[in-house]
Every structure is written in structure tokens, then in C-alpha cells.
C-alpha atoms as a PDB file:
ATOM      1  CA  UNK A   1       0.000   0.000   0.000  1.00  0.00           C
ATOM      2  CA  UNK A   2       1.409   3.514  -0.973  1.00  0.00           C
ATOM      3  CA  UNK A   3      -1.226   5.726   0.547  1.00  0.00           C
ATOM      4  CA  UNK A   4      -4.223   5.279   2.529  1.00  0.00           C
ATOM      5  CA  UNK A   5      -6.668   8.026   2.065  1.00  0.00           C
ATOM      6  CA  UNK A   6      -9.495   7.780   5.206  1.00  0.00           C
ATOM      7  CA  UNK A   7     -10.909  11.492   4.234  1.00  0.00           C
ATOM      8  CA  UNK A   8     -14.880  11.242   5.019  1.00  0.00           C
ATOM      9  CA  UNK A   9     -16.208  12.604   1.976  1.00  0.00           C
ATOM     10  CA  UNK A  10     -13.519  10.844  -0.665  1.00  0.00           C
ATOM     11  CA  UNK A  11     -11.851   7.632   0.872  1.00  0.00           C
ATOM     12  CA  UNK A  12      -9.496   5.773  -1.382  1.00  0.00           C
ATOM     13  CA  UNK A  13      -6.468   3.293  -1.266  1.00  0.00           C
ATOM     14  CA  UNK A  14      -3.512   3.363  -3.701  1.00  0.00           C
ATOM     15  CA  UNK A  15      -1.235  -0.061  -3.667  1.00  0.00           C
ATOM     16  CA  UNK A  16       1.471  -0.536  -6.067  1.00  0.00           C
ATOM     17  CA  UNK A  17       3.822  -3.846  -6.900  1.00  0.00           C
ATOM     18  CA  UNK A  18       7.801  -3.867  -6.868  1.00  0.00           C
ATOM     19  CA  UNK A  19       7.716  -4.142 -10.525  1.00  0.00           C
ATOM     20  CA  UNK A  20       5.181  -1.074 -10.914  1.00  0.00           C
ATOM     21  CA  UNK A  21       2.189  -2.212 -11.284  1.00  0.00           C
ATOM     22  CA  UNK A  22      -0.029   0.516  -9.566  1.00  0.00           C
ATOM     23  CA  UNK A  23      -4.407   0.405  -8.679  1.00  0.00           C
ATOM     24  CA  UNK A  24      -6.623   3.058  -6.793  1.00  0.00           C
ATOM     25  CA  UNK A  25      -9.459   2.403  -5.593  1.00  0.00           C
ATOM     26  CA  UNK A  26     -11.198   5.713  -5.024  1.00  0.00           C
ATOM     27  CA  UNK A  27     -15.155   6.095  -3.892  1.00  0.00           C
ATOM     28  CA  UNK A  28     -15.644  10.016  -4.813  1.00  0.00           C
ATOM     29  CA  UNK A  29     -18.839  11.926  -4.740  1.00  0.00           C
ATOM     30  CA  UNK A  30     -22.400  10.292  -4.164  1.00  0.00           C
ATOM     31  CA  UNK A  31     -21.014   7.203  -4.477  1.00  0.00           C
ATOM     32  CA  UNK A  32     -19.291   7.060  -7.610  1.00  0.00           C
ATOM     33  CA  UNK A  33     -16.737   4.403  -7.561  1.00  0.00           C
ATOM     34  CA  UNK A  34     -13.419   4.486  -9.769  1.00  0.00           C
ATOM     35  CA  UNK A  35     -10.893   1.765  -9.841  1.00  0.00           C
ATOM     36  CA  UNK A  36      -7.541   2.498 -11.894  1.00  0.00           C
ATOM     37  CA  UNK A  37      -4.985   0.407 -13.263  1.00  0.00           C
ATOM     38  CA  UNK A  38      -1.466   1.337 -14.337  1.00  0.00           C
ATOM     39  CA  UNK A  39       0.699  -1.337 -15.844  1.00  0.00           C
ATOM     40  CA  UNK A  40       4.615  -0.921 -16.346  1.00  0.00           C
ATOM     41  CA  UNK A  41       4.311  -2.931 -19.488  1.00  0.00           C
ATOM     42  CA  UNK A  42       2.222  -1.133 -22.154  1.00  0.00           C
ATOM     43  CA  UNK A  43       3.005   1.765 -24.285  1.00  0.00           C
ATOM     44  CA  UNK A  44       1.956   4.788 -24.875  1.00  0.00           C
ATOM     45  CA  UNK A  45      -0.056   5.537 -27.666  1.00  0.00           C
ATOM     46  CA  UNK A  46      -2.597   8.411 -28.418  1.00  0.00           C
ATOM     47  CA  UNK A  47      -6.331   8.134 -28.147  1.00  0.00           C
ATOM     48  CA  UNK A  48      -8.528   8.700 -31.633  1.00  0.00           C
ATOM     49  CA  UNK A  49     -10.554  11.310 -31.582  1.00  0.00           C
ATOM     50  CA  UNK A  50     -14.204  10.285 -30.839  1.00  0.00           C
ATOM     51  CA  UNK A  51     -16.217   9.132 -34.517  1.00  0.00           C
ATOM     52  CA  UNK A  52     -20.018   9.603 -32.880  1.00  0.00           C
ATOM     53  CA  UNK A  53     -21.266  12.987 -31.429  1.00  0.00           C
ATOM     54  CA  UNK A  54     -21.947  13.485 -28.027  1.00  0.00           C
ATOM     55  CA  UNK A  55     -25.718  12.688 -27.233  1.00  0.00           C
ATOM     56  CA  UNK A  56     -26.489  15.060 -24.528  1.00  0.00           C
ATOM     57  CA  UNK A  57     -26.910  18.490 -24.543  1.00  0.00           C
ATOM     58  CA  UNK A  58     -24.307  20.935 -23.300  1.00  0.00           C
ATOM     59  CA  UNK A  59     -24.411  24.640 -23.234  1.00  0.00           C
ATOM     60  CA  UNK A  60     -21.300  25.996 -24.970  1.00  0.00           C
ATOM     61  CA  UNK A  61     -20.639  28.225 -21.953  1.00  0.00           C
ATOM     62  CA  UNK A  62     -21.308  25.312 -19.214  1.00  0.00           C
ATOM     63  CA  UNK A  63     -17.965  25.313 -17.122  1.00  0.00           C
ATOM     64  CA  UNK A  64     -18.423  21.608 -15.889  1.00  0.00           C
ATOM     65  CA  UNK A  65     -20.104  18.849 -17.640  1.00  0.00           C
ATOM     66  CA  UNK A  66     -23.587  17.816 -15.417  1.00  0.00           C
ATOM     67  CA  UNK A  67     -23.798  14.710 -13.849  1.00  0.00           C
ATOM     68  CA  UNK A  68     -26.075  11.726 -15.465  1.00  0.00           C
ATOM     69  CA  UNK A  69     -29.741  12.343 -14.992  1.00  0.00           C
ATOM     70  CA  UNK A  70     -30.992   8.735 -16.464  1.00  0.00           C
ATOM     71  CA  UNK A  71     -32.553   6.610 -14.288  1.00  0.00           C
ATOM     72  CA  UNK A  72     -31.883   3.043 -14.782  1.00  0.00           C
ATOM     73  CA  UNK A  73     -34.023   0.316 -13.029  1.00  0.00           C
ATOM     74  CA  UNK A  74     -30.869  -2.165 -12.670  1.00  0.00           C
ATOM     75  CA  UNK A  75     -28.209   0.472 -11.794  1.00  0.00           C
ATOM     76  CA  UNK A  76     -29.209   3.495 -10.330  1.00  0.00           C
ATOM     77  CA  UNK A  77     -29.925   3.478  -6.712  1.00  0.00           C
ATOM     78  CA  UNK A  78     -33.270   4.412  -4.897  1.00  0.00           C
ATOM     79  CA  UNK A  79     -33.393   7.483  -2.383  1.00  0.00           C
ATOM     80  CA  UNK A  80     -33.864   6.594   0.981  1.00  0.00           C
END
């Protein structure tokens, strides 16, 4: 384990191998969950540019993109 993070709001843990393999488990704002993985043996290459347009709607002036607002029955969690 490299670093431990037991902050209240945005807990997360961050392990990494001797030969550099690295993962982060992170559980960030109303529950979204992220889990990265780094490996030592890939290379870098650059991403394509996307070939479909974006399907939902942002303003041109919106400063950060709004979360999801789709409900899904199998996913999306019920308020309590």
C-alpha cells in the first residue's frame, strides 16, 4: 500500500507492486466508484478522436459537464 486516504467525503487506497504495477481504488462523490490500473508494461499511444457525437446536450458556456440524470431500473440506486 502507498497511501491510505481515510478522508470522510472521498476515501481511497492506492497499492502498487515492486515491478510497478499501480491500482486506486477511489469512492468520490455520491457514491461514484473508480478503480484504476497502471501497468509498467504497455506503451503509450494516443487516443482517436471520438467518430459519434456526443448525445447530450451541453451549453457551450457550461464550465463543468452535469452529472447523469438517467434513471436506470438495474443500476441506479433508490433514495432513501
Amino acid at each position: 500500500m502507498t497511501v491510505i486516504n481515510n478522508d470522510v467525503d472521498v476515501p481511497a487506497i492506492y497499492a502498487r507492486t515492486q515491478d510497478g504495477f499501480q491500482v486506486a481504488l477511489i469512492v468520490a462523490d455520491k457514491g461514484q466508484v473508480h478503480f484504476d490500473v497502471d501497468s509498467p508494461c504497455v506503451r503509450h499511444s494516443e487516443v482517436a478522436d471520438s467518430t459519434s457525437r456526443a448525445t447530450a446536450f451541453l451549453a457551450p458556456d457550461a464550465e463543468l459537464i452535469p452529472r447523469p440524470n438517467i434513471h436506470s431500473d438495474f443500476w441506479s440506486a433508490t433514495e432513501s
